[in-house]
C-alpha atoms as a PDB file:
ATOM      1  CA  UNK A   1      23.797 -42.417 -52.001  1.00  0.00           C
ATOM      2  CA  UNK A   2      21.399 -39.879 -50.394  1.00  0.00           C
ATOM      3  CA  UNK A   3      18.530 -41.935 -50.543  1.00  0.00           C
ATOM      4  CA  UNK A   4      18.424 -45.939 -49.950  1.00  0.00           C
ATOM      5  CA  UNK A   5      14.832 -45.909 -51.989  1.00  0.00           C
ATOM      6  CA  UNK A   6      11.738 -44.271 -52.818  1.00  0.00           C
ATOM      7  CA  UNK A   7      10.419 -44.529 -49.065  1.00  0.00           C
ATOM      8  CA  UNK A   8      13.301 -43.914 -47.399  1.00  0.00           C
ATOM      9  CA  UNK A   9      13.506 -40.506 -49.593  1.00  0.00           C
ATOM     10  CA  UNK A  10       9.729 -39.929 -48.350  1.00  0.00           C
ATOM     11  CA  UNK A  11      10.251 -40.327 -44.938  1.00  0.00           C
ATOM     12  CA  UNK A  12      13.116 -37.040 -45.492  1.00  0.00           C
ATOM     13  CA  UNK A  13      11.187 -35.207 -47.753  1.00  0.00           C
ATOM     14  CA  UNK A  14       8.001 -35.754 -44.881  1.00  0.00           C
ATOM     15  CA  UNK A  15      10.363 -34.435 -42.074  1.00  0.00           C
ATOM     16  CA  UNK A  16      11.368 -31.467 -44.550  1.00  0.00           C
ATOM     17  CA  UNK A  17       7.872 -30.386 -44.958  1.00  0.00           C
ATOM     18  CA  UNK A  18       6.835 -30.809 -41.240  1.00  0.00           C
ATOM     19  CA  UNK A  19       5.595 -27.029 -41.691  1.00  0.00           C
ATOM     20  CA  UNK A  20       2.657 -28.318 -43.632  1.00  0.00           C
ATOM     21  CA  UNK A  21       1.500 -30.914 -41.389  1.00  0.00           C
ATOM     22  CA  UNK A  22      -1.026 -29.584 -39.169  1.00  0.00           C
ATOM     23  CA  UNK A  23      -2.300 -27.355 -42.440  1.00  0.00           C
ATOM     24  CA  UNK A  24      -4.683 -30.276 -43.907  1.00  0.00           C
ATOM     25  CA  UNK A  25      -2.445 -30.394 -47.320  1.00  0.00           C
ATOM     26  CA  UNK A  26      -3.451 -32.695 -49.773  1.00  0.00           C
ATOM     27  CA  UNK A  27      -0.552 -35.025 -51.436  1.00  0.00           C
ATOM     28  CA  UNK A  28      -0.698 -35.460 -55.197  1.00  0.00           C
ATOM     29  CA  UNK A  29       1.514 -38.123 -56.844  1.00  0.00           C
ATOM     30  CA  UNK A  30       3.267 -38.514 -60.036  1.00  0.00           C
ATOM     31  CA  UNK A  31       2.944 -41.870 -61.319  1.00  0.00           C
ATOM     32  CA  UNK A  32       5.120 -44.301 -60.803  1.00  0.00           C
ATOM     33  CA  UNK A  33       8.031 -43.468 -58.843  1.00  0.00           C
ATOM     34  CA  UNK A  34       6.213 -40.543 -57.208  1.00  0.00           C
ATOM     35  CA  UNK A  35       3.748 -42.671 -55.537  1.00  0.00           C
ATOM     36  CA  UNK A  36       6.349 -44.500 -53.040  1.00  0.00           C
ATOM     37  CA  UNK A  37       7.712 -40.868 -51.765  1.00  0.00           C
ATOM     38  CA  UNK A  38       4.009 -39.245 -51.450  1.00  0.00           C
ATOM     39  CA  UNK A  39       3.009 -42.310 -49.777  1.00  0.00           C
ATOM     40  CA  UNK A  40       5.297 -41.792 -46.825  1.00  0.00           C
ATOM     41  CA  UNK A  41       4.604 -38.308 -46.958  1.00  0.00           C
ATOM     42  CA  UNK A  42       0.696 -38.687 -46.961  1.00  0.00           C
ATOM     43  CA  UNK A  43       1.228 -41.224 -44.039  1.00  0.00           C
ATOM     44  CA  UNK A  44       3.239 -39.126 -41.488  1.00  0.00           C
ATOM     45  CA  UNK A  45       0.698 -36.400 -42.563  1.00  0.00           C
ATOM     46  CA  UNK A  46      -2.677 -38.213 -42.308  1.00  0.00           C
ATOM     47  CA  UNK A  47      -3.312 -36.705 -45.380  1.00  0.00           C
ATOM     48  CA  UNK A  48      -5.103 -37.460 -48.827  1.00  0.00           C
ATOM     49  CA  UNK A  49      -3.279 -38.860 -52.017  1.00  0.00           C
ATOM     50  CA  UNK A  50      -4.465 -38.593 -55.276  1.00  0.00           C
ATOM     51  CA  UNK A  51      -2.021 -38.628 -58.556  1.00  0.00           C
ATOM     52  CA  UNK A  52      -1.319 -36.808 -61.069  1.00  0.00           C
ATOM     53  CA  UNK A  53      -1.444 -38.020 -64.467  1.00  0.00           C
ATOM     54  CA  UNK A  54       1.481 -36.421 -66.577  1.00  0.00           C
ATOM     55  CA  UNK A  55       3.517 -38.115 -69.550  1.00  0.00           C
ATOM     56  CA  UNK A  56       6.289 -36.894 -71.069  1.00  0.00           C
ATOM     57  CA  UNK A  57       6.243 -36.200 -74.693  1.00  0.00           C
ATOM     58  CA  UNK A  58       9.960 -37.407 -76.182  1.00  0.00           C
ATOM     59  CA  UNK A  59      11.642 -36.538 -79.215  1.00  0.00           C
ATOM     60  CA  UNK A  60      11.356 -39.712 -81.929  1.00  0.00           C
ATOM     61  CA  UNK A  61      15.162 -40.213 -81.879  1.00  0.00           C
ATOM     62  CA  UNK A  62      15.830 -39.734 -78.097  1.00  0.00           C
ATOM     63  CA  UNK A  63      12.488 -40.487 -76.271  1.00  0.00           C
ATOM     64  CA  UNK A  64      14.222 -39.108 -72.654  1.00  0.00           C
ATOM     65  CA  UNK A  65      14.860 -35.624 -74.095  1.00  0.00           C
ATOM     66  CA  UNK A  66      11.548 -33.967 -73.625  1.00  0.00           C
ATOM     67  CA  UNK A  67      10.254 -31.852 -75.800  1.00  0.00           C
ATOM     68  CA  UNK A  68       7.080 -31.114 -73.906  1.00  0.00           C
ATOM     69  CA  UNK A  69       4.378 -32.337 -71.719  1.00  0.00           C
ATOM     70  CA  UNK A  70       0.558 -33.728 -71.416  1.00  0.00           C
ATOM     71  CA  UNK A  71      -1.279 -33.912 -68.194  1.00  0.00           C
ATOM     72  CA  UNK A  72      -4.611 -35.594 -68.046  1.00  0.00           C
ATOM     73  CA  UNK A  73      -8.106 -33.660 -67.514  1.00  0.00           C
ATOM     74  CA  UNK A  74     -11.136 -32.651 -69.242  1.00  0.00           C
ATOM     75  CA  UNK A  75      -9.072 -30.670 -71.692  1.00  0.00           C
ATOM     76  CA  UNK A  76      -5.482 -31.727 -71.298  1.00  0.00           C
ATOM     77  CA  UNK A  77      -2.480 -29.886 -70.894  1.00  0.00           C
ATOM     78  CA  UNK A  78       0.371 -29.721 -72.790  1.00  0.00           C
ATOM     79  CA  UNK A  79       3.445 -27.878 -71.697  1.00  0.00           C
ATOM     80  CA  UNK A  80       5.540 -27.538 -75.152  1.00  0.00           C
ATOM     81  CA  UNK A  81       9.422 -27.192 -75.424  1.00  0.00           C
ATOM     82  CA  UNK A  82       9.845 -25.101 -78.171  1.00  0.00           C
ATOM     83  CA  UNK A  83      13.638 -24.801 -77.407  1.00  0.00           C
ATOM     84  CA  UNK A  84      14.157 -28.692 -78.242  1.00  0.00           C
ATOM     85  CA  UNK A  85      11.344 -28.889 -80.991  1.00  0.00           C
ATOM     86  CA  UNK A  86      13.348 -26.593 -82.991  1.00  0.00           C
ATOM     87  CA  UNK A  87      16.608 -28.169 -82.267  1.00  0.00           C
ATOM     88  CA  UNK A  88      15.346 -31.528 -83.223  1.00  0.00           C
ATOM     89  CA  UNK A  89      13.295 -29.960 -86.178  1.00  0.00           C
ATOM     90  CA  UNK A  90      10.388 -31.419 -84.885  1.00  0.00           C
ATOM     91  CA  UNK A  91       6.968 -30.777 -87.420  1.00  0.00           C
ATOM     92  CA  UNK A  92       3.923 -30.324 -86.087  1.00  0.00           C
ATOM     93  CA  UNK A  93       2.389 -33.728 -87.341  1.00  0.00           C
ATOM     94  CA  UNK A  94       4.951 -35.419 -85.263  1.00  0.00           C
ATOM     95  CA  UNK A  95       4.549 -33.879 -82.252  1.00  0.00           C
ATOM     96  CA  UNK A  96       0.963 -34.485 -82.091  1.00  0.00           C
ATOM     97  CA  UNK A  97       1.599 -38.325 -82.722  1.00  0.00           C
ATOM     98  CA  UNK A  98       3.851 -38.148 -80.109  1.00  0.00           C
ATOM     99  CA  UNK A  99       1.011 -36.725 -78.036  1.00  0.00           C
ATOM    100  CA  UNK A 100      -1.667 -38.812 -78.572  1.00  0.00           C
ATOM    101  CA  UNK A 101       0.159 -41.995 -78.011  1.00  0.00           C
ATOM    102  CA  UNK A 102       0.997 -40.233 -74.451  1.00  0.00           C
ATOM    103  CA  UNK A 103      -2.488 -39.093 -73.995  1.00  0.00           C
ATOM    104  CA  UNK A 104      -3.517 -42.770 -74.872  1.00  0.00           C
ATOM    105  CA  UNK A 105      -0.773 -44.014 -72.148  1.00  0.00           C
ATOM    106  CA  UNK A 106      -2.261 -41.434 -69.507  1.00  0.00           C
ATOM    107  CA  UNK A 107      -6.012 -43.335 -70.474  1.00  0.00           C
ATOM    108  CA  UNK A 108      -4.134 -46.495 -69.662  1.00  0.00           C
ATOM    109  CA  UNK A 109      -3.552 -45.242 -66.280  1.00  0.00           C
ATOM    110  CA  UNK A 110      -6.444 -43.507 -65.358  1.00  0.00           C
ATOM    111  CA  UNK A 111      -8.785 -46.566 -65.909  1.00  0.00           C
ATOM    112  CA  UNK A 112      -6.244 -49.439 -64.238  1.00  0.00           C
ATOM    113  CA  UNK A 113      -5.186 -47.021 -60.987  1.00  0.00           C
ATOM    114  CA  UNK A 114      -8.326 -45.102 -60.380  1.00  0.00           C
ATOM    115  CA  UNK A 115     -11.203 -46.682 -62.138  1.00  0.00           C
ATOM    116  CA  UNK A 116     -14.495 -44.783 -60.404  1.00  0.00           C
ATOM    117  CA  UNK A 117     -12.258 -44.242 -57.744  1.00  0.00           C
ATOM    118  CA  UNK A 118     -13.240 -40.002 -56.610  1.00  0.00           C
ATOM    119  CA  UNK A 119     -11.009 -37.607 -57.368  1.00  0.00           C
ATOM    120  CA  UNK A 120      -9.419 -35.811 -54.045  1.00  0.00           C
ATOM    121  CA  UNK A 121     -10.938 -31.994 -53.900  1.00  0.00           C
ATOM    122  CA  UNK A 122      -8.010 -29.249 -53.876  1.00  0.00           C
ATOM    123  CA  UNK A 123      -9.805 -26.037 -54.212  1.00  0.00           C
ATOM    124  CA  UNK A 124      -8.662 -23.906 -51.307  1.00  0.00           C
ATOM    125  CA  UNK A 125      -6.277 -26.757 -49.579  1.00  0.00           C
ATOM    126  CA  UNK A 126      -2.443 -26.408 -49.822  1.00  0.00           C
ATOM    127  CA  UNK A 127      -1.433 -29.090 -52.366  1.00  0.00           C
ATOM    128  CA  UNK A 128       1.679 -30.476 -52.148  1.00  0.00           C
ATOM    129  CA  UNK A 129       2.844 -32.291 -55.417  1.00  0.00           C
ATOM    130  CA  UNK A 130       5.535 -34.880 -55.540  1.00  0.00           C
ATOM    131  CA  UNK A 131       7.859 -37.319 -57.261  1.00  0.00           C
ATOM    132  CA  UNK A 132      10.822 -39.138 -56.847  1.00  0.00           C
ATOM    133  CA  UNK A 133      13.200 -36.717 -58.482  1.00  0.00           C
ATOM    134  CA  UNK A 134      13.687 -34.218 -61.568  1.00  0.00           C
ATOM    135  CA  UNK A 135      15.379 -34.641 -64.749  1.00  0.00           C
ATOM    136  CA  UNK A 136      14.499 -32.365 -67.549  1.00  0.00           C
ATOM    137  CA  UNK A 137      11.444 -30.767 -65.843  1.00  0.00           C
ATOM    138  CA  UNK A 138       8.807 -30.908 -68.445  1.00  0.00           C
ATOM    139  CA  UNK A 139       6.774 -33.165 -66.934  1.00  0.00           C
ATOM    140  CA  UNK A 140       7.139 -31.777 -63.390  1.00  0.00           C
ATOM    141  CA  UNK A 141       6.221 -28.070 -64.687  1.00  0.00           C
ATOM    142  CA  UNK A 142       2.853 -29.751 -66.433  1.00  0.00           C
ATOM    143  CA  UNK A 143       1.487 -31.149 -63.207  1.00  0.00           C
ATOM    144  CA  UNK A 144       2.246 -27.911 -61.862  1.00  0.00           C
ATOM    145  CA  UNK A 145       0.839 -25.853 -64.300  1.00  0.00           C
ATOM    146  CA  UNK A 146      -2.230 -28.662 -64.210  1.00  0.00           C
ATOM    147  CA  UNK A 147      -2.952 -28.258 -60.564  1.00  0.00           C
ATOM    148  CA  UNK A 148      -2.614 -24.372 -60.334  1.00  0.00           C
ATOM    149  CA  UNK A 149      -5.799 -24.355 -62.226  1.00  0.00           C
ATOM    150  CA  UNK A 150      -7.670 -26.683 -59.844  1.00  0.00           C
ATOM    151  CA  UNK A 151      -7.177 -23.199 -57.386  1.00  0.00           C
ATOM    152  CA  UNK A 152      -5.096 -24.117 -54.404  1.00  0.00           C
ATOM    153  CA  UNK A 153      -4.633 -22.067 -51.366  1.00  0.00           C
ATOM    154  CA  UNK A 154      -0.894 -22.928 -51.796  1.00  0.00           C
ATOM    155  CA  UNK A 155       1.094 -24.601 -54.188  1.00  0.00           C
ATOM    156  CA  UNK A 156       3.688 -26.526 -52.879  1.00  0.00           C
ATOM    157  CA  UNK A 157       6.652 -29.226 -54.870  1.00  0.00           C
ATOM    158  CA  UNK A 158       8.275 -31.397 -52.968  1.00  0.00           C
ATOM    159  CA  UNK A 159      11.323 -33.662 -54.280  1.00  0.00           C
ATOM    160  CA  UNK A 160      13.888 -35.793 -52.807  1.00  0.00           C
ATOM    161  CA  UNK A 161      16.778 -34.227 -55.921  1.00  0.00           C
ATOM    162  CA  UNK A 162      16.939 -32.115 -58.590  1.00  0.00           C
ATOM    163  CA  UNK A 163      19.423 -30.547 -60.946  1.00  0.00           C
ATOM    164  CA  UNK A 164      19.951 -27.241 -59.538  1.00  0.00           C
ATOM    165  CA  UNK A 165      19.409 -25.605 -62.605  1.00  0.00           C
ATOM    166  CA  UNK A 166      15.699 -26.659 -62.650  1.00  0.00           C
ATOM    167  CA  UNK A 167      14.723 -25.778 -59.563  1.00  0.00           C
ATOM    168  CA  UNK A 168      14.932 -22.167 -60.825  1.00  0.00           C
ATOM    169  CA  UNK A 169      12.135 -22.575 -62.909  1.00  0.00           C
ATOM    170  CA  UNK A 170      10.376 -24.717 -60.784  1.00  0.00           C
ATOM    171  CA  UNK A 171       9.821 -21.696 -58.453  1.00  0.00           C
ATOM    172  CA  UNK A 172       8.258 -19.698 -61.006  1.00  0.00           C
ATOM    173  CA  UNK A 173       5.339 -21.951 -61.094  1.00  0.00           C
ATOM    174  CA  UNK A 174       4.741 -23.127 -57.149  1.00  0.00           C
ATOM    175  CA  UNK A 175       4.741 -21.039 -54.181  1.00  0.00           C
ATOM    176  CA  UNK A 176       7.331 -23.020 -52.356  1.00  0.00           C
ATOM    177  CA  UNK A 177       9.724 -25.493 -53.364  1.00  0.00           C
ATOM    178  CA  UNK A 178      11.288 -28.074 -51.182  1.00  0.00           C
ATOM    179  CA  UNK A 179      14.306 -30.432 -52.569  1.00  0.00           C
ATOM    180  CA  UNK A 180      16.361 -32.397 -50.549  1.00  0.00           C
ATOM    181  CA  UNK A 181      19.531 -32.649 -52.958  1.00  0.00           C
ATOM    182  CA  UNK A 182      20.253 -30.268 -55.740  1.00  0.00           C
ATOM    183  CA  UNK A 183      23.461 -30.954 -58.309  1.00  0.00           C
ATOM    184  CA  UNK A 184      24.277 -28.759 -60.953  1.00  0.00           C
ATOM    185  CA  UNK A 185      26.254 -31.985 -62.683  1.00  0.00           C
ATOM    186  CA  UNK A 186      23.278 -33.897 -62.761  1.00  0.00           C
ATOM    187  CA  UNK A 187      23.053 -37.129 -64.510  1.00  0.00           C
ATOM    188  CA  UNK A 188      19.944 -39.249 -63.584  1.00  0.00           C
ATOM    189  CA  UNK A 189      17.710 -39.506 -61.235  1.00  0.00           C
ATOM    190  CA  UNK A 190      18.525 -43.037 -60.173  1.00  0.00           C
ATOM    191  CA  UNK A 191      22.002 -42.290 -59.695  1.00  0.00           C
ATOM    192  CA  UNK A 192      20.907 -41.071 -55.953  1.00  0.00           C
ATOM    193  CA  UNK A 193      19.537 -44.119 -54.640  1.00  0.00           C
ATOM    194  CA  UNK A 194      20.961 -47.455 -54.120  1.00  0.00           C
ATOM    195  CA  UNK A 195      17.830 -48.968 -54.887  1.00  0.00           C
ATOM    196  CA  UNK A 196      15.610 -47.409 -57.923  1.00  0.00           C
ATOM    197  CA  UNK A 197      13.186 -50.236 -59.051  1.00  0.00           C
ATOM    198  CA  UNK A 198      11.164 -49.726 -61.120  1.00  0.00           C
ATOM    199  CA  UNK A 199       7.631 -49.264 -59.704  1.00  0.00           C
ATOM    200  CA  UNK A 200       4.758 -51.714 -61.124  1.00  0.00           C
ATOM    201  CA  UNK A 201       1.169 -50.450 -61.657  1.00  0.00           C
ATOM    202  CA  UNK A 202       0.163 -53.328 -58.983  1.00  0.00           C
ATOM    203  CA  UNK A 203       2.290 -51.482 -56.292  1.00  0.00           C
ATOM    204  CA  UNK A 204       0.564 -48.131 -57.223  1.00  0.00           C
ATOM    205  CA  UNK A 205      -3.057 -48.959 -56.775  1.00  0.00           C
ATOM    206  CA  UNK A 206      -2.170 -51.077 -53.773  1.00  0.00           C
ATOM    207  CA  UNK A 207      -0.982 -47.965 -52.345  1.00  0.00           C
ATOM    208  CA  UNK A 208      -3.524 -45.894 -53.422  1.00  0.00           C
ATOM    209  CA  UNK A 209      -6.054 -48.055 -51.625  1.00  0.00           C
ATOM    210  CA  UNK A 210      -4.553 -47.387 -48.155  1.00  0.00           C
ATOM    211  CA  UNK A 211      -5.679 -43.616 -48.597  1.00  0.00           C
ATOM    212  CA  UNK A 212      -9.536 -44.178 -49.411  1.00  0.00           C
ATOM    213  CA  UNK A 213     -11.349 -40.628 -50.580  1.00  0.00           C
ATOM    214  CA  UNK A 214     -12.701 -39.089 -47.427  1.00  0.00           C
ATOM    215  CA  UNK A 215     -15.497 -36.840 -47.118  1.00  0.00           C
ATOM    216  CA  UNK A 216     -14.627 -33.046 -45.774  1.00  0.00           C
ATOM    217  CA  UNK A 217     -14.635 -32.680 -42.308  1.00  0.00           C
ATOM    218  CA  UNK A 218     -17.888 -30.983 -41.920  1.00  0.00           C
ATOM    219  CA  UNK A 219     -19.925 -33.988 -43.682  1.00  0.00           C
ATOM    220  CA  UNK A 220     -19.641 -35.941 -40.850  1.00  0.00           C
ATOM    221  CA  UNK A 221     -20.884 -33.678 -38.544  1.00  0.00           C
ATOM    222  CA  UNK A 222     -24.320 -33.735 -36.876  1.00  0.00           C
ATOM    223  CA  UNK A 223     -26.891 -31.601 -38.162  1.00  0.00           C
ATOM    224  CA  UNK A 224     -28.120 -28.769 -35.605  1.00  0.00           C
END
């Protein structure tokens, strides 16, 4: 296996992006499995981690075949497959069940991992978004998507392993891409480490709390 777990895939993908260190990125998580990977990153970096809250929308009859994507925000974005909704003659109705239970699950989140916690400031910064691995893509191209409009300097992704065929489309929407394994036979993510457990919400916000919200540099500084 490439990876022995989530950190141990971090601690690569941190050495892989060493171009970014001294560049003051900030490290944005996808929730759950991301979280272990941008941890290590965001530690050998000395750098800010915040998440990003993106849910796959399924089809009814085969919830891991996406056919779209909702991230969380004042107006939320969804990222729609329209490839798979046809296949899977999907009605509108449907979908937007599907949707709001997501949107409900992303709530969920939002309240038990961040509560008033402040959201990290990306406007101008190079942002460097992460998670443990790609399947279909839908939900990594929402958080992309979702943090392009929140106007970083750079937009970076950053995964341990893809499918090859993905990444293609994953460099359409960042600047830079950075995967440590790519496999055009795929199969699942898990498949590339010898240990994928499943990550709890209590290990998320205990690692969210070791990367406090900091005030920008010049807010600390004396006045003249």
């Amino acid at each position: 296996m490439p990876f022995k777990d989530r950190s141990d895939a971090g601690r690569q993908l941190a050495a892989a992006l060493a171009e970014y260190k001294d560049q003051r990125p900030v490290i944005l998580a996808l929730p759950r499995g991301g979280v272990p990977v941008a941890t290590e990153v965001a530690t050998a970096f000395n750098a800010p981690l915040d998440l990003i809250l993106v849910r796959k929308i399924g089809v009814p009859f085969q919830p891991e075949l996406a056919m779209g994507a909702v991230v969380d925000g004042g107006a939320p974005l969804i990222v729609r497959n329209e490839g798979v909704i046809r296949l899977a003659e999907i009605d509108e109705p449907d979908f937007k069940v599907i949707c709001d239970r997501e949107l409900a699950e992303i709530e969920r989140r939002r309240q038990r991992y961040l509560g008033k916690r402040e959201r990290v400031q990306i406007a101008g910064r190079i942002a460097i978004v992460i998670d443990d691995g790609i399947a279909t893509g839908a939900t990594t191209c929402a958080a992309l998507r979702a943090t392009r409009v929140r106007s970083p300097k750079r937009l970076v992704l950053a995964v341990p392993v893809a499918p090859t065929k993905s990444l293609v489309a994953m460099r359409e929407e960042a600047d830079d891409v950075v995967c440590l394994e790519d496999y055009s036979a795929f199969g699942a993510i898990g498949y590339y480490y010898s240990d994928f457990t499943q990550v709890s919400d209590e290990e998320v916000i205990a690692m969210l709390r070791r990367f406090p919200v900091r005030e920008p540099d010049h807010a600390c500084q004396p006045a003249a």
